[in-house]
N, C-alpha and C. Protein backbone atom coordinates (compact mmCIF):
# COMPACT_ATOMS: atom_id res chain seq x y z
N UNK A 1 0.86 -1.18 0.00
CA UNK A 1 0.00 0.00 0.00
C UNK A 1 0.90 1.23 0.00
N UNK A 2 0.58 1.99 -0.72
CA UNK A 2 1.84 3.16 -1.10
C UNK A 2 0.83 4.40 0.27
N UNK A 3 1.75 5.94 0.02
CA UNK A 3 1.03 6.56 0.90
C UNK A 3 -0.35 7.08 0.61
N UNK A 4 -0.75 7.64 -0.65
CA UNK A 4 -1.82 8.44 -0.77
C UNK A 4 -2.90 7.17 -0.89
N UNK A 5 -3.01 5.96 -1.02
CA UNK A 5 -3.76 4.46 -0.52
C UNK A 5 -4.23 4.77 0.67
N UNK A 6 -2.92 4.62 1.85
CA UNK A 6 -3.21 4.47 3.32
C UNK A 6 -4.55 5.98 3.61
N UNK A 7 -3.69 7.30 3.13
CA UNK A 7 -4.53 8.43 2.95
C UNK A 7 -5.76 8.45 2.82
N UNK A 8 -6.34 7.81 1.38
CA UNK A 8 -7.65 7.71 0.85
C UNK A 8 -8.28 6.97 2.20
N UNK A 9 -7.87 5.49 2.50
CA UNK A 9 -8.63 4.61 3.37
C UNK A 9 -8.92 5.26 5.16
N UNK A 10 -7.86 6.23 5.07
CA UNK A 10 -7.92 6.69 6.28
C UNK A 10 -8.84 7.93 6.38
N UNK A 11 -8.73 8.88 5.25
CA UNK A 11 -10.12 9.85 5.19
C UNK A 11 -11.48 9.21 4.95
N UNK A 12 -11.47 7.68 4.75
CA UNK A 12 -12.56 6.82 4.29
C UNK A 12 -13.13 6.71 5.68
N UNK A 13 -12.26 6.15 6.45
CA UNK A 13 -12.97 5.90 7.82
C UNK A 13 -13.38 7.08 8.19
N UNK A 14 -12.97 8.13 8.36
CA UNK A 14 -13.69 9.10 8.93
C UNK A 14 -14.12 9.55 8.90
N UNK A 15 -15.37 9.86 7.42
CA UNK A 15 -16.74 10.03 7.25
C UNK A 15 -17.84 9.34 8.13
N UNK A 16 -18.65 10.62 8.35
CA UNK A 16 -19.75 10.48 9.05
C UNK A 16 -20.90 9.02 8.07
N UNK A 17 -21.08 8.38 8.55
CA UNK A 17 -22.34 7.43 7.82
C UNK A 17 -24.00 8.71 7.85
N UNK A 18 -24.19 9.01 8.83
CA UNK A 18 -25.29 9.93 8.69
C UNK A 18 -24.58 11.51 8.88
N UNK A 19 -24.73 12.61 8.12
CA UNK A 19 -24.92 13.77 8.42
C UNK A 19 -26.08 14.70 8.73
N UNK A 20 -27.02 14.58 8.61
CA UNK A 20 -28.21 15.37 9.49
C UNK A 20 -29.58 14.70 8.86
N UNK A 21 -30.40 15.44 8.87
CA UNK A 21 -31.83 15.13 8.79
C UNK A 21 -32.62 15.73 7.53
N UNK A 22 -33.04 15.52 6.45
CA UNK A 22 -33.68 15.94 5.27
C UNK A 22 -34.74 16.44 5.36
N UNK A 23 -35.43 15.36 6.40
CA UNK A 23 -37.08 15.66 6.15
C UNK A 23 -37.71 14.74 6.88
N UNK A 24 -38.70 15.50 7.73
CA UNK A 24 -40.20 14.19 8.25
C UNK A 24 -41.38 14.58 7.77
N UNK A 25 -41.66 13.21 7.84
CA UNK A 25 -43.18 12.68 6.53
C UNK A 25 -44.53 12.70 8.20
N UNK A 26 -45.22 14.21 7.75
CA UNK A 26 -46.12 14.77 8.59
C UNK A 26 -47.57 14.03 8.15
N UNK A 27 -48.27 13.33 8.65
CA UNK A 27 -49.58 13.06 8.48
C UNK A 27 -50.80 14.03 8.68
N UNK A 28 -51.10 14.61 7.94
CA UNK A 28 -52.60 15.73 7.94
C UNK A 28 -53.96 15.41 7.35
N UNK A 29 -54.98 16.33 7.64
CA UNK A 29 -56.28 15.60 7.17
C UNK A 29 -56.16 16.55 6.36
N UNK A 30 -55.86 17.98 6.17
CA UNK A 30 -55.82 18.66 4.63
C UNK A 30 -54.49 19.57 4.63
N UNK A 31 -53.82 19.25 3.53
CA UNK A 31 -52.60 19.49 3.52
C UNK A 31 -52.75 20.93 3.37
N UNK A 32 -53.76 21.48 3.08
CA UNK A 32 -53.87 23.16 2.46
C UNK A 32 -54.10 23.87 3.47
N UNK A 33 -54.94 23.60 4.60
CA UNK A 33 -55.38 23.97 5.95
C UNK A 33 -53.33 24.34 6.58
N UNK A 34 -52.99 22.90 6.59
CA UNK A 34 -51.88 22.77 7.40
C UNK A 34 -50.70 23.50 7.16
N UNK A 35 -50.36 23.54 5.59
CA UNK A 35 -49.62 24.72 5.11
C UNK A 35 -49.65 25.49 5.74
N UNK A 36 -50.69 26.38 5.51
CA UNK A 36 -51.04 27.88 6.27
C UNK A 36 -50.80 27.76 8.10
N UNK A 37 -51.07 26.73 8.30
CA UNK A 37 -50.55 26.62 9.74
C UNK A 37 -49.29 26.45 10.35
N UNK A 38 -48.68 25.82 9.65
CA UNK A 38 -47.28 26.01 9.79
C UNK A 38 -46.24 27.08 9.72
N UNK A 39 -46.80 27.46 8.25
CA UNK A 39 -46.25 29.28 8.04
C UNK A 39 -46.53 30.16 9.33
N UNK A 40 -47.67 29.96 9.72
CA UNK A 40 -48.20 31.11 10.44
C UNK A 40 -47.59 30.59 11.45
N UNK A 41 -47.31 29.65 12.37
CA UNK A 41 -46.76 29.51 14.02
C UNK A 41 -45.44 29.32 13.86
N UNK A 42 -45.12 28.10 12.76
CA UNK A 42 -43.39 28.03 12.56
C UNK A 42 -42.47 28.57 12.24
N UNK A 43 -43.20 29.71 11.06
CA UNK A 43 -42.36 30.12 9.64
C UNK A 43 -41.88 29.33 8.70
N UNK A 44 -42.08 27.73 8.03
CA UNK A 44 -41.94 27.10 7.31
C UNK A 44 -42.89 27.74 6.12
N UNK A 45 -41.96 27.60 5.07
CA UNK A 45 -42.45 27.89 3.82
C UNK A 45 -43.19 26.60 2.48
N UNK A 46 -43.58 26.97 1.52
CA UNK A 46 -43.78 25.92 0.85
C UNK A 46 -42.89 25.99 0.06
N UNK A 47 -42.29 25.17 -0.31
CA UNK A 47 -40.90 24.83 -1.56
C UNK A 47 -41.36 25.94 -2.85
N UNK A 48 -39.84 26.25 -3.32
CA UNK A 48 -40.11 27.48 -4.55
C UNK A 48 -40.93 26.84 -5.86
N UNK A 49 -40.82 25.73 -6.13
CA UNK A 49 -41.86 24.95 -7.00
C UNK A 49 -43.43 24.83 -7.03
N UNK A 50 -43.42 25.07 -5.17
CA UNK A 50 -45.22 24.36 -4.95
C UNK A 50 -46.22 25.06 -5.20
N UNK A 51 -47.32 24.90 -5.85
CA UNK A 51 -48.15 25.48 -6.11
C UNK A 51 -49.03 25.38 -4.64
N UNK A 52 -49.52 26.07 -4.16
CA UNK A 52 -50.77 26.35 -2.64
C UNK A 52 -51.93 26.23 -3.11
N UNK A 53 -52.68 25.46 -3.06
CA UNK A 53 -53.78 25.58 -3.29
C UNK A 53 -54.85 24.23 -2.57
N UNK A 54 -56.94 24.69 -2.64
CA UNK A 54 -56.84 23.36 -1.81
C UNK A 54 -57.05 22.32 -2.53
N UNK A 55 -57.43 21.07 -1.86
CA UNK A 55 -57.20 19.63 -2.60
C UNK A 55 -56.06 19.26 -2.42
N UNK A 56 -54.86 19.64 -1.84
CA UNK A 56 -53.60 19.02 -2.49
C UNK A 56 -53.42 17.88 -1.22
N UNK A 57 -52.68 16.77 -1.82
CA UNK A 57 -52.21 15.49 -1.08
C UNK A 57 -51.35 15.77 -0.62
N UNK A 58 -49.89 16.29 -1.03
CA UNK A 58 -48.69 16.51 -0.69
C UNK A 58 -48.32 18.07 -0.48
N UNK A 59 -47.08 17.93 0.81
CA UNK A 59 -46.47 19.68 0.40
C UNK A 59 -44.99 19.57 1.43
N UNK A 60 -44.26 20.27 0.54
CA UNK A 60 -42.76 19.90 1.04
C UNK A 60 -42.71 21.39 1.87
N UNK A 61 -42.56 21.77 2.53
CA UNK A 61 -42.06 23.09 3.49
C UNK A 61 -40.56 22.84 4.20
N UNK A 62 -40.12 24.32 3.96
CA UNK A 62 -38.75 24.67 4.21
C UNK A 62 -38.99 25.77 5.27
N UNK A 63 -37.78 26.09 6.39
CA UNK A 63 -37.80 26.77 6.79
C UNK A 63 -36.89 27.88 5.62
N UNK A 64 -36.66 29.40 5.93
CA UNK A 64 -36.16 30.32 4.43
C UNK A 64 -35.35 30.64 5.50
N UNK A 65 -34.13 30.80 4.97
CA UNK A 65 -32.98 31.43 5.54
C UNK A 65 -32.92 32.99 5.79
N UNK A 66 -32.13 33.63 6.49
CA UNK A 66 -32.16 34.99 7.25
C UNK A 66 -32.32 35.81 5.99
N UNK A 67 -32.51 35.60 4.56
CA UNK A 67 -32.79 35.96 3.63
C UNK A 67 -33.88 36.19 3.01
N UNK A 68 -34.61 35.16 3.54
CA UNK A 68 -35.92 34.72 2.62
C UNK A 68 -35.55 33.52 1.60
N UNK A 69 -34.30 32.86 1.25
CA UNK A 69 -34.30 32.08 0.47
C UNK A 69 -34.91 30.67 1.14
N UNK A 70 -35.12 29.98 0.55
CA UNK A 70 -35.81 28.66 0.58
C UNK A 70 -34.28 27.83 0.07
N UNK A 71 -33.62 27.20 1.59
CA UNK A 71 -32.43 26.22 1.30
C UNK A 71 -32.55 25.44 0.39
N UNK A 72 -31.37 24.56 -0.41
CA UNK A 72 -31.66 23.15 -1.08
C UNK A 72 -31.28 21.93 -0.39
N UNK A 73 -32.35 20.76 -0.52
CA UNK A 73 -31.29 19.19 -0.23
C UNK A 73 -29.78 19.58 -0.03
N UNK A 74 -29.14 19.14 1.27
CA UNK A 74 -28.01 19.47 1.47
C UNK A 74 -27.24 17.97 2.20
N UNK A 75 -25.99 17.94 1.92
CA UNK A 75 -25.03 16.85 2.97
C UNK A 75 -25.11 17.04 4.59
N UNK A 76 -25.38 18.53 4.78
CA UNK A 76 -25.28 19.32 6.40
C UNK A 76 -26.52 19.89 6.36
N UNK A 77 -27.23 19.79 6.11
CA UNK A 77 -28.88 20.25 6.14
C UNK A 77 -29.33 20.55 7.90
N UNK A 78 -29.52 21.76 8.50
CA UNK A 78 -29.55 21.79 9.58
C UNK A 78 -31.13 21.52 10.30
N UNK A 79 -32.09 22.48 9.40
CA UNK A 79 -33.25 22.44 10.22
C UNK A 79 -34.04 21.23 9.03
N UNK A 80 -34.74 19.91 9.15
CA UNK A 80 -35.64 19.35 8.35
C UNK A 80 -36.45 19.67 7.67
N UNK A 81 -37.02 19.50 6.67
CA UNK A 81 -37.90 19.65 5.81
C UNK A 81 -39.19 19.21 6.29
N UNK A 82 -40.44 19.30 6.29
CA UNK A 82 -41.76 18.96 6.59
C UNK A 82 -42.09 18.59 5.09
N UNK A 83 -42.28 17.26 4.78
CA UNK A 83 -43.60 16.77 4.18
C UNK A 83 -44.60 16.58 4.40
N UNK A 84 -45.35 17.44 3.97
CA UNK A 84 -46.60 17.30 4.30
C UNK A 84 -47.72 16.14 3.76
N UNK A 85 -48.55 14.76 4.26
CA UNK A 85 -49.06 14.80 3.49
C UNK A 85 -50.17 13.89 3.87
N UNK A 86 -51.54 14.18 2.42
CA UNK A 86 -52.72 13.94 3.43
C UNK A 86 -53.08 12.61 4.10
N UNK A 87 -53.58 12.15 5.31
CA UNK A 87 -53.45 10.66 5.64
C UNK A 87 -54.94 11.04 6.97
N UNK A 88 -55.72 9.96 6.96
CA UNK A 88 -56.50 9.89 7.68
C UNK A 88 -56.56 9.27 9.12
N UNK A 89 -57.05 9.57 10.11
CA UNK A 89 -56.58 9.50 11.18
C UNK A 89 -56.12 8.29 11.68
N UNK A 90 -56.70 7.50 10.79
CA UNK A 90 -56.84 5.93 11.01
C UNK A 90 -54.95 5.78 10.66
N UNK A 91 -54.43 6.34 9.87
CA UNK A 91 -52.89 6.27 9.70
C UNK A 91 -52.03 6.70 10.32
N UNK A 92 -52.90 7.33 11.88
CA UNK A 92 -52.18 7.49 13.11
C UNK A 92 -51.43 8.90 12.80
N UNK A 93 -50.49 9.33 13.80
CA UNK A 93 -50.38 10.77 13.89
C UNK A 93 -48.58 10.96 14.51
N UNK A 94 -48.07 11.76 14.69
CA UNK A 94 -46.55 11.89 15.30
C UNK A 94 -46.90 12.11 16.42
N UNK A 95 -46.79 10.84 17.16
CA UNK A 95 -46.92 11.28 18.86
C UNK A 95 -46.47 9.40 19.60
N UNK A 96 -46.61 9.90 20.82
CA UNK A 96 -46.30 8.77 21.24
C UNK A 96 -46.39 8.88 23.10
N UNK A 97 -46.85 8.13 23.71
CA UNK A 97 -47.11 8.34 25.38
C UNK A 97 -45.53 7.53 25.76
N UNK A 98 -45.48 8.33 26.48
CA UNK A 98 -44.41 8.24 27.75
C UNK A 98 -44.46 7.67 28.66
N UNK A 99 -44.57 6.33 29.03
CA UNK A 99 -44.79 6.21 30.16
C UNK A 99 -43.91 6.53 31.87
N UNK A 100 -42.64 7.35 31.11
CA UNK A 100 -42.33 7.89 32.61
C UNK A 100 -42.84 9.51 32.52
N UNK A 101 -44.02 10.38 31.53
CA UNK A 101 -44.95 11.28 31.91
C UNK A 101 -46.00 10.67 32.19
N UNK A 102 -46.10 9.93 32.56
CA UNK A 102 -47.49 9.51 32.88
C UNK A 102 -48.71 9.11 31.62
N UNK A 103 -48.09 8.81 30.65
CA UNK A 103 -48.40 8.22 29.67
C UNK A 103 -48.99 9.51 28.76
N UNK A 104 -48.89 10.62 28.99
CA UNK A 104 -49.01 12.29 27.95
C UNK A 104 -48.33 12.05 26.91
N UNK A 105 -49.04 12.80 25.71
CA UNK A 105 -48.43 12.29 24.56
C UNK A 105 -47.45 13.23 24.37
N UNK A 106 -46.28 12.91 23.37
CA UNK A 106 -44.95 12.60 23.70
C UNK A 106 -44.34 13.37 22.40
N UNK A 107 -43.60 14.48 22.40
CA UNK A 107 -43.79 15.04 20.77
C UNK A 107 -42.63 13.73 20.13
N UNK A 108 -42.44 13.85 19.16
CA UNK A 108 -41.33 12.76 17.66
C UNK A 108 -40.08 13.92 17.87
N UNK A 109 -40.34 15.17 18.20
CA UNK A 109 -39.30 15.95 17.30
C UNK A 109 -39.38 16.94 18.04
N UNK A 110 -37.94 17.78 18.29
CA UNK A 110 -37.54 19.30 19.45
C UNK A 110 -37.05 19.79 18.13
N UNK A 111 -37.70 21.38 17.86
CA UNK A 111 -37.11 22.21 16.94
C UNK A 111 -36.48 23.54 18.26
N UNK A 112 -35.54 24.01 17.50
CA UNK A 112 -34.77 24.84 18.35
C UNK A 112 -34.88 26.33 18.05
N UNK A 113 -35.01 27.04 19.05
CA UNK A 113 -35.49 28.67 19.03
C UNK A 113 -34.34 29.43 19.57
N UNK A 114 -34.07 30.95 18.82
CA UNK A 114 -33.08 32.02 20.18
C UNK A 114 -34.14 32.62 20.51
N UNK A 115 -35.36 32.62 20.57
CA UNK A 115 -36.70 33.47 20.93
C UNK A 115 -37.65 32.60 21.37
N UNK A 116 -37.67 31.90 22.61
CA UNK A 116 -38.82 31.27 22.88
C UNK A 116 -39.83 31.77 23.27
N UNK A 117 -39.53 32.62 23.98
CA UNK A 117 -40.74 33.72 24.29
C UNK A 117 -41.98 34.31 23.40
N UNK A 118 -41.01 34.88 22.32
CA UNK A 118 -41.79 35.56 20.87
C UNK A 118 -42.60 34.76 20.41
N UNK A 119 -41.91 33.04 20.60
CA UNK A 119 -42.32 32.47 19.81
C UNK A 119 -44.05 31.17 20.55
N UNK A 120 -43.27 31.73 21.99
CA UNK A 120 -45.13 31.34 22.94
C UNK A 120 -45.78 32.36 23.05
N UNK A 121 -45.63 33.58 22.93
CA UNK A 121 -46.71 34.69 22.83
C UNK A 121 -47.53 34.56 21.29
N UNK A 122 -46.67 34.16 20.40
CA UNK A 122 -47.10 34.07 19.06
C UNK A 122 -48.30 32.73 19.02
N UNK A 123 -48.02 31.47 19.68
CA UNK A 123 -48.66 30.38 19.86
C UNK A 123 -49.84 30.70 20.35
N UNK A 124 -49.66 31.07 21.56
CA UNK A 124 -51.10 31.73 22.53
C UNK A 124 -51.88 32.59 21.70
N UNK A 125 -51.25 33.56 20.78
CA UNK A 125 -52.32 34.84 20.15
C UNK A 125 -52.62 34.21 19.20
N UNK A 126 -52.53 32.59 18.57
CA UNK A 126 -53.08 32.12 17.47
C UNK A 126 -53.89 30.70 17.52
N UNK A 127 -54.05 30.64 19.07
CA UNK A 127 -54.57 29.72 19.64
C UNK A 127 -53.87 28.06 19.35
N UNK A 128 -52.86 27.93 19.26
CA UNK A 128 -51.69 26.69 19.68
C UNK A 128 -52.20 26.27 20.43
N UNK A 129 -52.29 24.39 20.64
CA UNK A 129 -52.67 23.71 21.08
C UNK A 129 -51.53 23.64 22.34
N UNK A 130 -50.94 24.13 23.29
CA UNK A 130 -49.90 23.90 23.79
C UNK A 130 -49.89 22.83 25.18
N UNK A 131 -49.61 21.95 24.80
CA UNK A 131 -49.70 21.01 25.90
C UNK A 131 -49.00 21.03 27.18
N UNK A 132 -48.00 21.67 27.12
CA UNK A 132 -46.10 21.73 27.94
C UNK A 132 -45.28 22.51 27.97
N UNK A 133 -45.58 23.34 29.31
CA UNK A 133 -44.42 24.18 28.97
C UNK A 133 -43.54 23.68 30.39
N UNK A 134 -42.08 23.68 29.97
CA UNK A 134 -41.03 22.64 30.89
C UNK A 134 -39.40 23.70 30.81
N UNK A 135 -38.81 23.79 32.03
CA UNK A 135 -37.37 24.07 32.15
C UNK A 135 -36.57 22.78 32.83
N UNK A 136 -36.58 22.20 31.62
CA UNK A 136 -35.22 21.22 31.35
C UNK A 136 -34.20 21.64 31.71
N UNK A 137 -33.73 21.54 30.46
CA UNK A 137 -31.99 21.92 29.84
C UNK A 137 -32.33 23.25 29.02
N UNK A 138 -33.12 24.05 30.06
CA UNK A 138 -33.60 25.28 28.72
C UNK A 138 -35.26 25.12 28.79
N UNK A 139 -35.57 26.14 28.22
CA UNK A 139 -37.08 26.22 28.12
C UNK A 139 -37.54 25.73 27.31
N UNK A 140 -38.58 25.06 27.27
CA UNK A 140 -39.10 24.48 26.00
C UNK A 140 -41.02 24.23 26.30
N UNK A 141 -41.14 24.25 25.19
CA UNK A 141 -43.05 24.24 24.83
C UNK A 141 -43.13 22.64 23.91
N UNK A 142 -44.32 21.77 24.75
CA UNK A 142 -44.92 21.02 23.91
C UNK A 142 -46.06 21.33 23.55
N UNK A 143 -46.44 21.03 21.82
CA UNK A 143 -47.61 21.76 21.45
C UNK A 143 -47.82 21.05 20.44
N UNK A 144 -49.24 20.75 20.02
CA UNK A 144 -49.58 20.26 18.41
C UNK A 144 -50.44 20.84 18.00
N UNK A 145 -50.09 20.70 16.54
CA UNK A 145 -50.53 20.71 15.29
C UNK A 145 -52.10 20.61 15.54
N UNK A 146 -53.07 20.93 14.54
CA UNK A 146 -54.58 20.70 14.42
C UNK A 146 -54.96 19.57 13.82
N UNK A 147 -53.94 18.52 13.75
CA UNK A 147 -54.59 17.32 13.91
C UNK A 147 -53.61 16.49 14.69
N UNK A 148 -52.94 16.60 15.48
CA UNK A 148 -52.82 15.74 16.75
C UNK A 148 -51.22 15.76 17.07
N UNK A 149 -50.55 16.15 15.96
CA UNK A 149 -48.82 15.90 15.53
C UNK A 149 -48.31 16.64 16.45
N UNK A 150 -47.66 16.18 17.97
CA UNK A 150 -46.66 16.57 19.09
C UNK A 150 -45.36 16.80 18.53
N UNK A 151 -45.13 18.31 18.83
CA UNK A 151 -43.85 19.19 18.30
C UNK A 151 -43.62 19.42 19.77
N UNK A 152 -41.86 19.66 19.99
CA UNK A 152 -41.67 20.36 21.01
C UNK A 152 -40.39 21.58 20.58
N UNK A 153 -40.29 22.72 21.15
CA UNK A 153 -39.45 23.75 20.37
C UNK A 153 -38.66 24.19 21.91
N UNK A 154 -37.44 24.14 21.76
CA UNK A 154 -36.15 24.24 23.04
C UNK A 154 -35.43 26.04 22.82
N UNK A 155 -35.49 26.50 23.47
CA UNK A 155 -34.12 26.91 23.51
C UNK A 155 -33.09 26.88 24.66
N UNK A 156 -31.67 26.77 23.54
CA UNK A 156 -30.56 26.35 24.62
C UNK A 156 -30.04 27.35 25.63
């Protein structure tokens, strides 16, 4: 094995197998309702392609960078993508009981805030389902969606 061999195999090992998170596949009863709900409490956008409108099955949402741009698929992708898409209740929902809360349902996913505050005054004045508010490791709100999907939002 000569040197730039040993080199290659040795920068080989030390790639990450996973680098971050792309996207979670959101279950809704109308994807057009939920759009607009997300924009309005999260700030997730709909992808620069998507057409808004109602009827639709599917919808990809981005959060937009300190710009307004709408990121692309990335290797280091920081905040996930929301797919949105339509599924009936019977196809169950993002949640899950705890049984060391006492079996309360349980969000899938902590999105991260430098404004938690702004961002529970904003919840409350738009009527957010907020289930939890907790000082962990930091403040954080559990809250869902209008059809059942447990989010929780931290800051560090």
């Amino acid at each position: 094995m000569n040197m730039s061999e040993h080199e290659e195999n040795k920068e080989e090992q030390m790639l990450e197998d996973i680098t971050g998170m792309t996207c979670i596949y959101v279950p809704v009863n109308d994807v057009y309702e939920s759009i607009k709900w997300y924009q309005k409490n999260l700030g997730y956008q709909p992808s620069n392609n998507e057409l808004v409108e109602p009827g639709m099955v599917t919808a990809v949402l981005n959060f937009p960078d300190r710009n307004g741009n709408l990121p692309l698929p990335g290797l280091r992708q920081v905040a996930p993508a929301l797919f949105l898409h339509k599924s009936d209740e019977e196809g169950g929902r993002l949640r899950f009981s705890w049984s060391l809360d006492s079996g309360n349902p349980h969000a899938i996913a902590c999105f991260i805030t430098p404004r938690i505050e702004e961002l529970y005054n904003r919840f409350r004045a738009n009527g957010v389902n907020i289930l939890e508010e907790r000082v962990t490791c930091g403040p954080n709100i559990t809250f869902a969606d209008p059809d059942g999907n447990v989010w929780e939002v931290w800051q560090p």
